[in-house]
C-alpha atoms as a PDB file:
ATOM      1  CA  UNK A   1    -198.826  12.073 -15.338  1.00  0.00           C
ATOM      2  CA  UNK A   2    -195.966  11.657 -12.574  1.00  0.00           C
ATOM      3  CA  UNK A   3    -193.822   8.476 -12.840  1.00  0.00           C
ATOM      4  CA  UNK A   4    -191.231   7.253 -10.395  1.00  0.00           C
ATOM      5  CA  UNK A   5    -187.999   7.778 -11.505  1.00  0.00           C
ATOM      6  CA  UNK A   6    -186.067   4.809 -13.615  1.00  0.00           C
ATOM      7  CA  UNK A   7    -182.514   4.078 -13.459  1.00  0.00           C
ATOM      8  CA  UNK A   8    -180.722   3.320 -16.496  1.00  0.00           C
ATOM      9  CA  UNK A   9    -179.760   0.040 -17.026  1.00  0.00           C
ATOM     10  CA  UNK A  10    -177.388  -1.351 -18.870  1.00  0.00           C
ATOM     11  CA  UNK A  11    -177.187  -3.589 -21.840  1.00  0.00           C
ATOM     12  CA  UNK A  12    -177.417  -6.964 -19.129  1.00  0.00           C
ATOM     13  CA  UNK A  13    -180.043  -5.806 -16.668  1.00  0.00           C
ATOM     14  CA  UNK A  14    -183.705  -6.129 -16.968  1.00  0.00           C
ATOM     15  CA  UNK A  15    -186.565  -4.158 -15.730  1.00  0.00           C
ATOM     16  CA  UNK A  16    -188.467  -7.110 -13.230  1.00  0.00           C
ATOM     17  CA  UNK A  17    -191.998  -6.005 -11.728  1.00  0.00           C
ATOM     18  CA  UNK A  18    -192.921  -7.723  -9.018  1.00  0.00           C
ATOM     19  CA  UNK A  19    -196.558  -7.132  -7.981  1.00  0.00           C
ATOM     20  CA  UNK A  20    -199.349  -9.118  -5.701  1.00  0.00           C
ATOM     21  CA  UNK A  21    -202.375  -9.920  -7.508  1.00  0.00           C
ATOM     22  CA  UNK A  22    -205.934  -8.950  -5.988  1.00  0.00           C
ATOM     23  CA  UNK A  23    -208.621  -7.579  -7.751  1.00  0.00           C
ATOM     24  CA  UNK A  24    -206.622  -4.747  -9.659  1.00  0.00           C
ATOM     25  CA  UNK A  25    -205.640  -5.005 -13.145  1.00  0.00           C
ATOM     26  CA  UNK A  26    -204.590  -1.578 -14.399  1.00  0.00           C
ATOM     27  CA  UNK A  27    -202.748  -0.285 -10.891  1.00  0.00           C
ATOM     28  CA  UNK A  28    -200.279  -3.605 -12.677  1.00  0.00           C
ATOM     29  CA  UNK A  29    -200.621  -3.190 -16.324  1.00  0.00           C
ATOM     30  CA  UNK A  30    -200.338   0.606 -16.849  1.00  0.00           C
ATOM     31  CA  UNK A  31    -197.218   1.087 -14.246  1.00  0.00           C
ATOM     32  CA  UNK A  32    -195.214  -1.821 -15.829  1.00  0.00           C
ATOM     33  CA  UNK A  33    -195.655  -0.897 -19.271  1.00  0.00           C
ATOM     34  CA  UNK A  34    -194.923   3.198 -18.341  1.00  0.00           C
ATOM     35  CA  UNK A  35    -191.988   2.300 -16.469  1.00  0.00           C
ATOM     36  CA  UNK A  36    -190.941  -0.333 -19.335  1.00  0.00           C
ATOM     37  CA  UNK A  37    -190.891  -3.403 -17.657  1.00  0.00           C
ATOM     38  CA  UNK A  38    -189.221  -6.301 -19.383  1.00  0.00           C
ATOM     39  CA  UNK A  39    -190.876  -8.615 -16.718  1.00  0.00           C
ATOM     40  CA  UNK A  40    -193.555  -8.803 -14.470  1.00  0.00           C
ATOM     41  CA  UNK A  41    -193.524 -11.463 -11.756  1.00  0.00           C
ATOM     42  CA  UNK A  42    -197.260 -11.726 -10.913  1.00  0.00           C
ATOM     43  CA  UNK A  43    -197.620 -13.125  -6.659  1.00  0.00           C
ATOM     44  CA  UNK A  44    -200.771 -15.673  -6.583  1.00  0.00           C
ATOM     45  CA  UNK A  45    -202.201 -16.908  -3.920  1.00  0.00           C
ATOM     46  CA  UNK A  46    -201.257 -20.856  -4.104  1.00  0.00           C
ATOM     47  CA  UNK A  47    -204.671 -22.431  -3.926  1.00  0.00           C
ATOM     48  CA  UNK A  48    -206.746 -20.564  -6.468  1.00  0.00           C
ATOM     49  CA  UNK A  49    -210.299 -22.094  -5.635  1.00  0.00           C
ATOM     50  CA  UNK A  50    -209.834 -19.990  -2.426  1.00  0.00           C
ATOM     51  CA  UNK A  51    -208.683 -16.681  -4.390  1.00  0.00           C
ATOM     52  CA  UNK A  52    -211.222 -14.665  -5.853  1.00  0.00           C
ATOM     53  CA  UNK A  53    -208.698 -13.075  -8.022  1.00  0.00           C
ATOM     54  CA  UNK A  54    -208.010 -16.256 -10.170  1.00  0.00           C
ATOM     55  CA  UNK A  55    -210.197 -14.217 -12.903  1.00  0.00           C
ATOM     56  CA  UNK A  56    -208.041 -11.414 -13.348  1.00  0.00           C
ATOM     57  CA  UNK A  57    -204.757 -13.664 -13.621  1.00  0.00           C
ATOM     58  CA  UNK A  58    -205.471 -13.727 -17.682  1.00  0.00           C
ATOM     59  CA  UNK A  59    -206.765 -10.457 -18.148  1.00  0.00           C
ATOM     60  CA  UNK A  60    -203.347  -9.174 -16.475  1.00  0.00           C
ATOM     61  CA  UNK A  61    -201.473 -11.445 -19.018  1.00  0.00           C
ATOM     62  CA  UNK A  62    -203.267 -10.588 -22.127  1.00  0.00           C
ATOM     63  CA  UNK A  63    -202.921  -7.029 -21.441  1.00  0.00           C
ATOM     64  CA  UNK A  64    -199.242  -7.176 -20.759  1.00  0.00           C
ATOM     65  CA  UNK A  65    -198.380  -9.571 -23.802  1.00  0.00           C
ATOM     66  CA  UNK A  66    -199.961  -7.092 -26.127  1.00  0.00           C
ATOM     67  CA  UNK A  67    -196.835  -5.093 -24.617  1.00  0.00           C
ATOM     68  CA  UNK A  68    -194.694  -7.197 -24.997  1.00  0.00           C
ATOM     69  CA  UNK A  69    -193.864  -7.855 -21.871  1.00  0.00           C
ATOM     70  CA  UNK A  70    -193.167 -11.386 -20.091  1.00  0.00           C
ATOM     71  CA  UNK A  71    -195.031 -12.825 -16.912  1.00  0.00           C
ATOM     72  CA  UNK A  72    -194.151 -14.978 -14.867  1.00  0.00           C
ATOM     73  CA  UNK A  73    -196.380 -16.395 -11.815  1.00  0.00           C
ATOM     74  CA  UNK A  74    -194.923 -17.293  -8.319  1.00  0.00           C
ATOM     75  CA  UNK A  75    -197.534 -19.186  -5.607  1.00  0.00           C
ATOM     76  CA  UNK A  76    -197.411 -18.322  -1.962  1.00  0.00           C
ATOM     77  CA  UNK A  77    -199.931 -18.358   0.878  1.00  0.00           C
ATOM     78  CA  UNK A  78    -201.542 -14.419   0.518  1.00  0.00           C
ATOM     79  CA  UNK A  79    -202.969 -14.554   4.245  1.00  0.00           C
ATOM     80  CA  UNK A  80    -199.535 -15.366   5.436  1.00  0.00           C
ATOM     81  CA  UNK A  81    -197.391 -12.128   6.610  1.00  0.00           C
ATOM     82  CA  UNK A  82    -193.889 -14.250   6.344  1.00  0.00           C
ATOM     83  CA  UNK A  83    -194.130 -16.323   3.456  1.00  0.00           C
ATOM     84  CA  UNK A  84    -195.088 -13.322   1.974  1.00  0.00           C
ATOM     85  CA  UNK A  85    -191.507 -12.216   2.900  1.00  0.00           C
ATOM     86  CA  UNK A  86    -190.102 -15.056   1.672  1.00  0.00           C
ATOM     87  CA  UNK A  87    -191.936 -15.066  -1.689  1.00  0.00           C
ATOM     88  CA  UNK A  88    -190.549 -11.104  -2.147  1.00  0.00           C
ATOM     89  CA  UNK A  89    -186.966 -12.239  -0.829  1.00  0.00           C
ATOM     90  CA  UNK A  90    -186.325 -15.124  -3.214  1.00  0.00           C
ATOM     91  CA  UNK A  91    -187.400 -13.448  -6.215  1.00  0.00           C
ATOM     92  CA  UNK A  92    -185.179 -10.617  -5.171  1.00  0.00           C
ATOM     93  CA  UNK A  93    -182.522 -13.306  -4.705  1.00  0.00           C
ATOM     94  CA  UNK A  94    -183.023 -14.901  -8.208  1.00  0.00           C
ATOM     95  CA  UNK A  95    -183.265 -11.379  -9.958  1.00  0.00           C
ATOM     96  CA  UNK A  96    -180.455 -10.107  -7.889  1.00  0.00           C
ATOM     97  CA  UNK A  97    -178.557  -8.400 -11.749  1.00  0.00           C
ATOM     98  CA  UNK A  98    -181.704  -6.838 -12.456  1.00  0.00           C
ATOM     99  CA  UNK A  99    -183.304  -3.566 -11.847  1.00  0.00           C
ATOM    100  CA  UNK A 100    -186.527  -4.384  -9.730  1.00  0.00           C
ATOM    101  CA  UNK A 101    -189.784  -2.807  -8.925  1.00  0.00           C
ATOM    102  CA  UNK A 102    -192.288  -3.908  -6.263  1.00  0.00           C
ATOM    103  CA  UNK A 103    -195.791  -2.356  -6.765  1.00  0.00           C
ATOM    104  CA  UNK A 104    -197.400  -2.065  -3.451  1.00  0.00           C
ATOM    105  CA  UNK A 105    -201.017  -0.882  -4.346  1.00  0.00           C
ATOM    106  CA  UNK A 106    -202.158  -4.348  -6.594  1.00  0.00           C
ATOM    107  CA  UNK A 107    -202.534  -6.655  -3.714  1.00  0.00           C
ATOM    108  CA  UNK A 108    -204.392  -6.761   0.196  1.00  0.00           C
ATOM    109  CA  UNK A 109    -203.158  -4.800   2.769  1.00  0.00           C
ATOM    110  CA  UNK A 110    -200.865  -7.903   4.576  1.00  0.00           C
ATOM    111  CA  UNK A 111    -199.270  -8.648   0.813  1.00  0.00           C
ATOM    112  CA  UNK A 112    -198.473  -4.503   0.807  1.00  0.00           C
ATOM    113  CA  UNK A 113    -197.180  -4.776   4.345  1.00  0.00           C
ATOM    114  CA  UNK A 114    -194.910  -7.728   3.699  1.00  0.00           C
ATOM    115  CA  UNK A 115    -193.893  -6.606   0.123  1.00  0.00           C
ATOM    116  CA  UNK A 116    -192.571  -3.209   1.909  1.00  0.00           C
ATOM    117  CA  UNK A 117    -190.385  -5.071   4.979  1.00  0.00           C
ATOM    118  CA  UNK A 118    -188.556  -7.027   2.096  1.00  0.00           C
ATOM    119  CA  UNK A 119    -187.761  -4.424   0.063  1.00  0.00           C
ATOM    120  CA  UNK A 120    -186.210  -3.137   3.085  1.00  0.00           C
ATOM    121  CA  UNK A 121    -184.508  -6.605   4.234  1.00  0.00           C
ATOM    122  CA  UNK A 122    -183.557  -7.503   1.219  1.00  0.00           C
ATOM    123  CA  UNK A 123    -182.219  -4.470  -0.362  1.00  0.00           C
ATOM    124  CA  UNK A 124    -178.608  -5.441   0.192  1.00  0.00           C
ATOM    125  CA  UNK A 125    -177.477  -4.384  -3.943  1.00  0.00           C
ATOM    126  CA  UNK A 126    -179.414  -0.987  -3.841  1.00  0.00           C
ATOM    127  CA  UNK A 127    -181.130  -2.836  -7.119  1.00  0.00           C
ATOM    128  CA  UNK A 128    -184.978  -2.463  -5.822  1.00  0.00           C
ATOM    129  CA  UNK A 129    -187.433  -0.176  -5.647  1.00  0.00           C
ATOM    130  CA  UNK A 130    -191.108  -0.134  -4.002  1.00  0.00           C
ATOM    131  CA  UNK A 131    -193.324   1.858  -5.784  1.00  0.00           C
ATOM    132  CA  UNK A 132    -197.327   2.846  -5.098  1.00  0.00           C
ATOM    133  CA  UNK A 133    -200.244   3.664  -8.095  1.00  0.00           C
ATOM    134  CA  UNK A 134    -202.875   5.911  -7.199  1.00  0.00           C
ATOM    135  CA  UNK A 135    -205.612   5.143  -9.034  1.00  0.00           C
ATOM    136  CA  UNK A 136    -207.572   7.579 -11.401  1.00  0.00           C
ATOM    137  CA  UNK A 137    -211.364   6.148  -9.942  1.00  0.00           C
ATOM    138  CA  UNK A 138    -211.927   3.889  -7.636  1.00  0.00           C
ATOM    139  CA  UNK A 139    -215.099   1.851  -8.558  1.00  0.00           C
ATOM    140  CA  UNK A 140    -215.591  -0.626  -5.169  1.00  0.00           C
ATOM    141  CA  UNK A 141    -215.834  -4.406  -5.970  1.00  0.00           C
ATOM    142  CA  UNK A 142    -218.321  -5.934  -7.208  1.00  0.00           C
ATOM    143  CA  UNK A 143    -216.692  -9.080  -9.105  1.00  0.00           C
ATOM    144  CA  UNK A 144    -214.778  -6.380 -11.254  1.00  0.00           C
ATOM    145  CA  UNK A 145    -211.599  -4.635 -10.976  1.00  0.00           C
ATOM    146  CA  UNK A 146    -211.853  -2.442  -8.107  1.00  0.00           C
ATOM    147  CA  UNK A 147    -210.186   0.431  -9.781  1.00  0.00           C
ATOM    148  CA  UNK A 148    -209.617   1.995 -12.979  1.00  0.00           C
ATOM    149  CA  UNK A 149    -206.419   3.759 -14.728  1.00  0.00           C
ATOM    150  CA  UNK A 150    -203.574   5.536 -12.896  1.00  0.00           C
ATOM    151  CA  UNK A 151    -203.040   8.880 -11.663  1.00  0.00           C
ATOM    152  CA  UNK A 152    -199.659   8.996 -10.705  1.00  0.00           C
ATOM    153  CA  UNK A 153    -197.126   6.310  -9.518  1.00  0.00           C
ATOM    154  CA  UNK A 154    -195.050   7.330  -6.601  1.00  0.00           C
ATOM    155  CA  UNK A 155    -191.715   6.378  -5.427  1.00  0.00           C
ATOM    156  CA  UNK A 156    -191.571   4.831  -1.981  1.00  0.00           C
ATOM    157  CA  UNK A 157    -188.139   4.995  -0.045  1.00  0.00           C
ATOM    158  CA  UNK A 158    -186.837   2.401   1.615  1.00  0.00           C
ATOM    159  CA  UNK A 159    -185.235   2.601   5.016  1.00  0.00           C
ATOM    160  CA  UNK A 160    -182.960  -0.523   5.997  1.00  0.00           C
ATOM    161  CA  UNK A 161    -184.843  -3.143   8.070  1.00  0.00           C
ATOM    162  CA  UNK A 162    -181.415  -4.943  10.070  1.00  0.00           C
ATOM    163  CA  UNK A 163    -181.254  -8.548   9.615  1.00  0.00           C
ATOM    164  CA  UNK A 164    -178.875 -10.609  11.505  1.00  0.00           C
ATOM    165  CA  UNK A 165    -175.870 -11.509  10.127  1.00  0.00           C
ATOM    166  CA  UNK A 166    -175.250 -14.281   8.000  1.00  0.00           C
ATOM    167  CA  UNK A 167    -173.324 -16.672  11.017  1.00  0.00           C
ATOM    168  CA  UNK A 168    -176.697 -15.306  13.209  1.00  0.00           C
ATOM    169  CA  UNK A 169    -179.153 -16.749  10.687  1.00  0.00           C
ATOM    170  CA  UNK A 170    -176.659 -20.143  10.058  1.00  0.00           C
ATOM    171  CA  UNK A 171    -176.922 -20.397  13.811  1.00  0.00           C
ATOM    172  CA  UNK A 172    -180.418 -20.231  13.630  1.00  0.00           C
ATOM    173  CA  UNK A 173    -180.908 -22.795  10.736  1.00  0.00           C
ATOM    174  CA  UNK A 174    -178.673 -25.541  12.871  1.00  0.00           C
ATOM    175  CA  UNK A 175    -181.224 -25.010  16.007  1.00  0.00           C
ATOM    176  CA  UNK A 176    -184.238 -25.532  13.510  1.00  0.00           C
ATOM    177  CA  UNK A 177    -183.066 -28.143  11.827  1.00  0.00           C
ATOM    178  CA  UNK A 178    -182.737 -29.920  15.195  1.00  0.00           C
ATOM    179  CA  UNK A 179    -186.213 -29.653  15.792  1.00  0.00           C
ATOM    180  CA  UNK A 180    -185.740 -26.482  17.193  1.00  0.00           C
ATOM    181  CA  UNK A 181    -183.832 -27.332  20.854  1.00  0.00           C
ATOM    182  CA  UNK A 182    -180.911 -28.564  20.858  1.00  0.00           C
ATOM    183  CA  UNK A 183    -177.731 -28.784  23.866  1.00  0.00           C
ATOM    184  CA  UNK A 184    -175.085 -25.801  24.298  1.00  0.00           C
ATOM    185  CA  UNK A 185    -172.120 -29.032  23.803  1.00  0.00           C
ATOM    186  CA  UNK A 186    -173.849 -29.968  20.563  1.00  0.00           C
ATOM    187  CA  UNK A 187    -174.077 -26.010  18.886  1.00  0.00           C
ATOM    188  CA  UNK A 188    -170.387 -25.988  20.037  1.00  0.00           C
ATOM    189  CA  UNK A 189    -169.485 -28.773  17.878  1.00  0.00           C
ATOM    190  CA  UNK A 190    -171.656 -27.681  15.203  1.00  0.00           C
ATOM    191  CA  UNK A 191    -170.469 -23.661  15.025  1.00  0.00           C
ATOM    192  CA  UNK A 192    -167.022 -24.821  15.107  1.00  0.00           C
ATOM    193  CA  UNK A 193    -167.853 -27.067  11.918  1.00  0.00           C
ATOM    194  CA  UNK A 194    -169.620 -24.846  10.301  1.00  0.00           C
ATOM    195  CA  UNK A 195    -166.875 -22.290  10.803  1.00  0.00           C
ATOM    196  CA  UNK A 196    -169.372 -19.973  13.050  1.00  0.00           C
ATOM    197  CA  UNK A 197    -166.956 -19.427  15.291  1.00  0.00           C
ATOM    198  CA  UNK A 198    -162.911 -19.828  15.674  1.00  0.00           C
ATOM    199  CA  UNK A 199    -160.806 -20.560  18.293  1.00  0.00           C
ATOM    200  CA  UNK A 200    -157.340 -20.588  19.165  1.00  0.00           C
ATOM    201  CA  UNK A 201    -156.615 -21.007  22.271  1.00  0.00           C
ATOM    202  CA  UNK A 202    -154.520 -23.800  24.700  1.00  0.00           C
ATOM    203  CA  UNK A 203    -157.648 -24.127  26.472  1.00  0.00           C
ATOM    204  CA  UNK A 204    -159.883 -24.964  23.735  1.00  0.00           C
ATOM    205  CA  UNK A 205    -162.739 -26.370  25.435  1.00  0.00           C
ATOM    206  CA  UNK A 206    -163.566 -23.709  27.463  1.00  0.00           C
ATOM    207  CA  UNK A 207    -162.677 -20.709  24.704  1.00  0.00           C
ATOM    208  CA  UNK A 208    -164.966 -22.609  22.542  1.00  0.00           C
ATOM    209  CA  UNK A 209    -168.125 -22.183  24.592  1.00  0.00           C
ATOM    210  CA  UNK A 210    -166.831 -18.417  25.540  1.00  0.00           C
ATOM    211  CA  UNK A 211    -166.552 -17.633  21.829  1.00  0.00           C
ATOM    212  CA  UNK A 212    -170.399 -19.466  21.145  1.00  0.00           C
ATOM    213  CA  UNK A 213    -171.875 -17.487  24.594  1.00  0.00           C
ATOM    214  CA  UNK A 214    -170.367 -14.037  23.055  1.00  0.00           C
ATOM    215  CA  UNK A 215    -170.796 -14.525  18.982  1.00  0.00           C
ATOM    216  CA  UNK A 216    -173.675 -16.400  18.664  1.00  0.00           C
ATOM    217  CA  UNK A 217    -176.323 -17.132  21.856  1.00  0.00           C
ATOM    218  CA  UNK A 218    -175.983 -13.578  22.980  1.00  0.00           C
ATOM    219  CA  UNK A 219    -176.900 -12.373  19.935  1.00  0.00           C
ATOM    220  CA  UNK A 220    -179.563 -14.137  19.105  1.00  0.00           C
ATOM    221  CA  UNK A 221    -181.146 -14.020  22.865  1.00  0.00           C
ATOM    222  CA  UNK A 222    -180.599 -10.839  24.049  1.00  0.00           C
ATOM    223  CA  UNK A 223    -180.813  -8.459  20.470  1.00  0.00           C
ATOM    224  CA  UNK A 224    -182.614 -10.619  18.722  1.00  0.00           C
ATOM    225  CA  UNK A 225    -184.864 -12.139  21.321  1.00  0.00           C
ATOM    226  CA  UNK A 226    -184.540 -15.471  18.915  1.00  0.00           C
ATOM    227  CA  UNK A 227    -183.827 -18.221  20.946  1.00  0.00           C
ATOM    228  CA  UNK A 228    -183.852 -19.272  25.017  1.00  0.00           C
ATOM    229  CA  UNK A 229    -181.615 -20.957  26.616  1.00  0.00           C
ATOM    230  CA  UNK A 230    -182.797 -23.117  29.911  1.00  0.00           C
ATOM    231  CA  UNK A 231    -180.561 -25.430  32.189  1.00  0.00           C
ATOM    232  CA  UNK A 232    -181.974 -28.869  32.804  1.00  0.00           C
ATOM    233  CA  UNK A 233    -179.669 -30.988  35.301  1.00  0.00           C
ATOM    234  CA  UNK A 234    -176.204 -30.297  33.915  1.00  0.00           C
ATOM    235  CA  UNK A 235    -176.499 -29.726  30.141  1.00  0.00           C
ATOM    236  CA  UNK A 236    -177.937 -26.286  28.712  1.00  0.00           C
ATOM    237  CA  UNK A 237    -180.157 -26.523  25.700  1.00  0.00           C
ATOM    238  CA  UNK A 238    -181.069 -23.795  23.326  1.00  0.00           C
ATOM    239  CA  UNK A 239    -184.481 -23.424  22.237  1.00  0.00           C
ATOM    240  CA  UNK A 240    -185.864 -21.467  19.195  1.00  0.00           C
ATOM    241  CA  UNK A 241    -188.836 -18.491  20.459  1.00  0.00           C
ATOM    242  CA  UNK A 242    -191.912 -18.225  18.755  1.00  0.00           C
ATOM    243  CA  UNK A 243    -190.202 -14.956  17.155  1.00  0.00           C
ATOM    244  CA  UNK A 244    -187.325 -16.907  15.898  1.00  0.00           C
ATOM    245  CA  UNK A 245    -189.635 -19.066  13.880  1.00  0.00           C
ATOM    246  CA  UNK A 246    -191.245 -16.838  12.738  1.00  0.00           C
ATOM    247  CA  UNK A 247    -187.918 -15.146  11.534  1.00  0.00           C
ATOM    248  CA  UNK A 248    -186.634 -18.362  10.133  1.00  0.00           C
ATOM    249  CA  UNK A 249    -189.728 -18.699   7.996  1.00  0.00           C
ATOM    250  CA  UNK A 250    -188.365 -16.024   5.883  1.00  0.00           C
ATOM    251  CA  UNK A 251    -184.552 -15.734   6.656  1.00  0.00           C
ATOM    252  CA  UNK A 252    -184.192 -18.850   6.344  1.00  0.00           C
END
């Protein structure tokens, strides 16, 4: 059988797993105890009388405690492409010392997707690795496990994704938390605060705004196509796009 290749950890880091659940239980079980998992964070869809996979939740966690190995379940809407993300990117965040794997073949096709374009955002200690299980038969569902053993578990590599930059996403926070519009005076005060932007200058006022149009609107409305900004009378506001939040649902 081929396996993806392992680093060696150390004495401190952990091997975490972190896999979707649908209606597989061996494309989980058999890579994480091959590859030696210490932990396997299993993703469940957060209402389960709407989840047709609630059955397999215990079969999963049986088979892996007979190994020894810990679960651990995290809730998030499965039909939903970017709290998928976000799911993926906090427990990347909260394992950030440990070694982690993220199966791509247990869960639907959206969970696969959006388990793939963290790995790539979120990647930022070279500490995790998407991996995909071919399965030895494929059976079709029929209230059972749609699959049965492994055949081989590949490595998957993981080209970067760019993210904004930390000041970017800030930025993007302050206009959300203001329900999402708020006036080019007002960001000024509030980048300034929030140390988004410096200035030093004699005129102050005006460097301020030049240093928010160049650092921080430009950015985010011309590469990142984030947020609009729209002149009404005298004052310009600043308005998040439907692409920003959807961004900030996971950046964020």
């Amino acid at each position: 059988m081929h396996t993806i290749d392992t680093i060696m950890p150390s004495l401190t880091n952990l091997r975490v797993h972190i896999a979707p659940v649908g209606y597989e239980i061996d494309r989980i079980v058999l890579p994480a105890i091959e590859m030696r998992a210490d932990k396997v964070c299993l993703m469940i869809h957060e209402n389960p009388s709407d989840d047709k996979a609630t059955k397999f939740y215990s079969q999963i966690e049986k088979k892996l405690k007979k190994s020894n190995i810990e679960t651990e379940k995290v809730y998030h809407n499965r039909a939903d492409l970017f709290q998928i993300i976000k799911s993926v990117k906090e427990k990347i965040e909260s394992e950030n010392d440990n070694l982690i794997y993220v199966n791509l073949a247990s869960g639907s096709k959206i969970q696969s997707v959006a388990c793939m374009m963290a790995c790539q955002m979120f990647n930022d200690n070279s500490n995790v690795s998407p991996y995909y299980v071919e399965a030895k038969e494929y059976l079709g569902f029929s209230g059972e496990a749609i699959s049965k053993g492994i055949k081989k578990i590949q490595n998957v590599p993981t080209y970067d994704i760019k993210k904004p930059e930390p000041r970017l996403i800030q930025a993007l926070q302050i206009i959300q938390e203001n329900d999402g519009k708020i006036s080019k005076k007002e960001m000024a005060k509030l980048a300034v605060k929030n140390n988004l932007i410096s200035v030093n200058a004699e005129n102050k006022s005006q460097a301020t705004y030049a240093s928010l149009d160049q650092n921080i609107i430009s950015p985010l409305e011309n590469k990142w196509k984030f947020v609009s900004v729209e002149k009404i009378g005298r004052t310009r506001w600043i308005s998040i796009t439907e692409d920003g939040k959807n961004a900030a649902e996971f950046l964020i």
